[in-house]
Protein backbone atom coordinates (compact mmCIF):
# COMPACT_ATOMS: atom_id res chain seq x y z
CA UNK A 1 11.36 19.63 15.01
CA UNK A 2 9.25 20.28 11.65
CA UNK A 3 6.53 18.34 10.69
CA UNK A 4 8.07 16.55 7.83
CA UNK A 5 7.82 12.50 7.96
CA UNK A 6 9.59 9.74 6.30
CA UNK A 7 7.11 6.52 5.54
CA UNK A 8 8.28 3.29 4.77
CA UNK A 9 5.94 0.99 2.75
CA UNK A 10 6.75 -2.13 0.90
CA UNK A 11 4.73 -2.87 -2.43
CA UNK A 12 5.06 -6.66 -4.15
CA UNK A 13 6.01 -5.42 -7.43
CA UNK A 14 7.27 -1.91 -9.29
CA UNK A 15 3.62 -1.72 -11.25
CA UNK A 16 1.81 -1.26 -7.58
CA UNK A 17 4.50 0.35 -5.99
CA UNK A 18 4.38 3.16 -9.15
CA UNK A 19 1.01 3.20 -9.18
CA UNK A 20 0.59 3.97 -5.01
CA UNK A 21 3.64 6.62 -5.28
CA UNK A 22 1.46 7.96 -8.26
CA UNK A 23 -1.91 8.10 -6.09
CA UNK A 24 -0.16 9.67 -3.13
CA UNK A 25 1.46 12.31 -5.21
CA UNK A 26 -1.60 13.26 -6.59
CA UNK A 27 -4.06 13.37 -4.14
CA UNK A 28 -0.92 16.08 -2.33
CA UNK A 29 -0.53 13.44 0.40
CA UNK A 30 3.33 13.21 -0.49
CA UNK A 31 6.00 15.83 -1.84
CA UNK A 32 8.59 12.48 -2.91
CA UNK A 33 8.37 8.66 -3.45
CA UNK A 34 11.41 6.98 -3.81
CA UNK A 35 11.38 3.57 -5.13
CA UNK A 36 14.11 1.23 -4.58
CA UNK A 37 13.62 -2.10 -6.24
CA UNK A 38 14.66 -5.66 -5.23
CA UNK A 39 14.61 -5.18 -1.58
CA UNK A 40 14.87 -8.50 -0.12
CA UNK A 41 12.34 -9.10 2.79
CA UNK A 42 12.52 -11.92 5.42
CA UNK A 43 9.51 -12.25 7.76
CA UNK A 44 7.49 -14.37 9.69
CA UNK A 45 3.67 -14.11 8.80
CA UNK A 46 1.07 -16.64 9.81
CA UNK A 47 3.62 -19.18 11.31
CA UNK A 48 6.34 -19.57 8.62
CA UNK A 49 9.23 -17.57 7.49
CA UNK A 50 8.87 -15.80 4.52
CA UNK A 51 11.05 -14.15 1.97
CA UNK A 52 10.29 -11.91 -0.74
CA UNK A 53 11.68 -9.79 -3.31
CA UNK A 54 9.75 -6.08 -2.97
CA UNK A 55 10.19 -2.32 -4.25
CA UNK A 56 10.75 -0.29 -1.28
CA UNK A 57 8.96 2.87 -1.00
CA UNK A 58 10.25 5.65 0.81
CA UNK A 59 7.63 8.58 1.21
CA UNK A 60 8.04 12.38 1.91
CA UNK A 61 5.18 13.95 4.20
CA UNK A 62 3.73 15.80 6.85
CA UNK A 63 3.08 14.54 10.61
CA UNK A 64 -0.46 16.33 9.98
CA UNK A 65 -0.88 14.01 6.46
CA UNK A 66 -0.26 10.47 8.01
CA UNK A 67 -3.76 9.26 9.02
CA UNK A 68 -5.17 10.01 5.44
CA UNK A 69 -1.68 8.69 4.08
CA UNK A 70 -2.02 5.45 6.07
CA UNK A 71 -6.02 5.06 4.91
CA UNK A 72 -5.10 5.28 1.16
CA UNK A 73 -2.12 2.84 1.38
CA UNK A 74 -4.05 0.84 3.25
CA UNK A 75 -7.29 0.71 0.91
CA UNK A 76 -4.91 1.34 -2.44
CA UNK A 77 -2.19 -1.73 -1.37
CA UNK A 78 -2.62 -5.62 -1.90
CA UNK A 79 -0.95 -6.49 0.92
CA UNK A 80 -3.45 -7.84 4.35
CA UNK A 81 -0.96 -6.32 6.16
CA UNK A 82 1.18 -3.46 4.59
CA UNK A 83 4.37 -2.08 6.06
CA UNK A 84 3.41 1.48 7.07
CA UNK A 85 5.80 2.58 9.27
CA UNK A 86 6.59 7.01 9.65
CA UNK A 87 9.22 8.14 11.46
CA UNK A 88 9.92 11.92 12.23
CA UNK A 89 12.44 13.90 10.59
CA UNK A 90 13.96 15.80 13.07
CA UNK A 91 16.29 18.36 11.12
CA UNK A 92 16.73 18.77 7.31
CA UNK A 93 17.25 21.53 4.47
CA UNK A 94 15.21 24.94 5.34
CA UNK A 95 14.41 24.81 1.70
CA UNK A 96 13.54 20.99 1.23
CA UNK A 97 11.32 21.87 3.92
CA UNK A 98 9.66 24.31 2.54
CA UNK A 99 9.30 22.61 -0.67
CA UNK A 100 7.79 19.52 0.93
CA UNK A 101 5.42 22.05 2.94
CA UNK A 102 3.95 23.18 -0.50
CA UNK A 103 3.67 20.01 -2.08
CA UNK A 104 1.62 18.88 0.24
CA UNK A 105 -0.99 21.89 0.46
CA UNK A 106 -3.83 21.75 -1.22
């Protein structure tokens, strides 16, 4: 198993979706943001069902990255609550790997 990660993390609108990817890239806490636009979200939050139309962001990583990941997203994002969800990768490219490895080190 490497140490590579996959976080999912749902912004409001492309301007603070960009702007987190941007941030994250940065500050070496992510190799690769993907944003997919116009995700439609259904939900329940504070009683009521809600739906709303979000960018999707789908962030590259390290297992040993996630607790500073999850404090910037979670300082950086709008959202009370925001979707931070990893999940581990368990096999992938030798050489994505190694990429992601190095753009991720200081």
């Amino acid at each position: 198993m490497s140490d590579a990660i996959v976080v999912l993390c749902t912004c409001p609108d492309n301007t603070c979706a960009r702007a987190l990817a941007q941030t994250l890239l940065n500050e070496k806490l992510a190799a690769c943001v993907n944003l997919i636009p116009q995700v439609t979200s259904l939900y329940c939050w504070q009683g009521k069902m809600e739906e709303s139309q979000e960018v999707l962001l789908v962030i590259k990583s390290r297992r040993t990255l996630f607790g500073v990941l999850q404090q910037r997203i979670q300082t950086l994002h709008p959202y009370e609550v925001p979707e931070i969800l990893a999940m581990p990768v368990l096999n992938g490219s030798p050489a994505y790997l190694q990429w992601l490895q190095e753009q991720t080190t200081p």
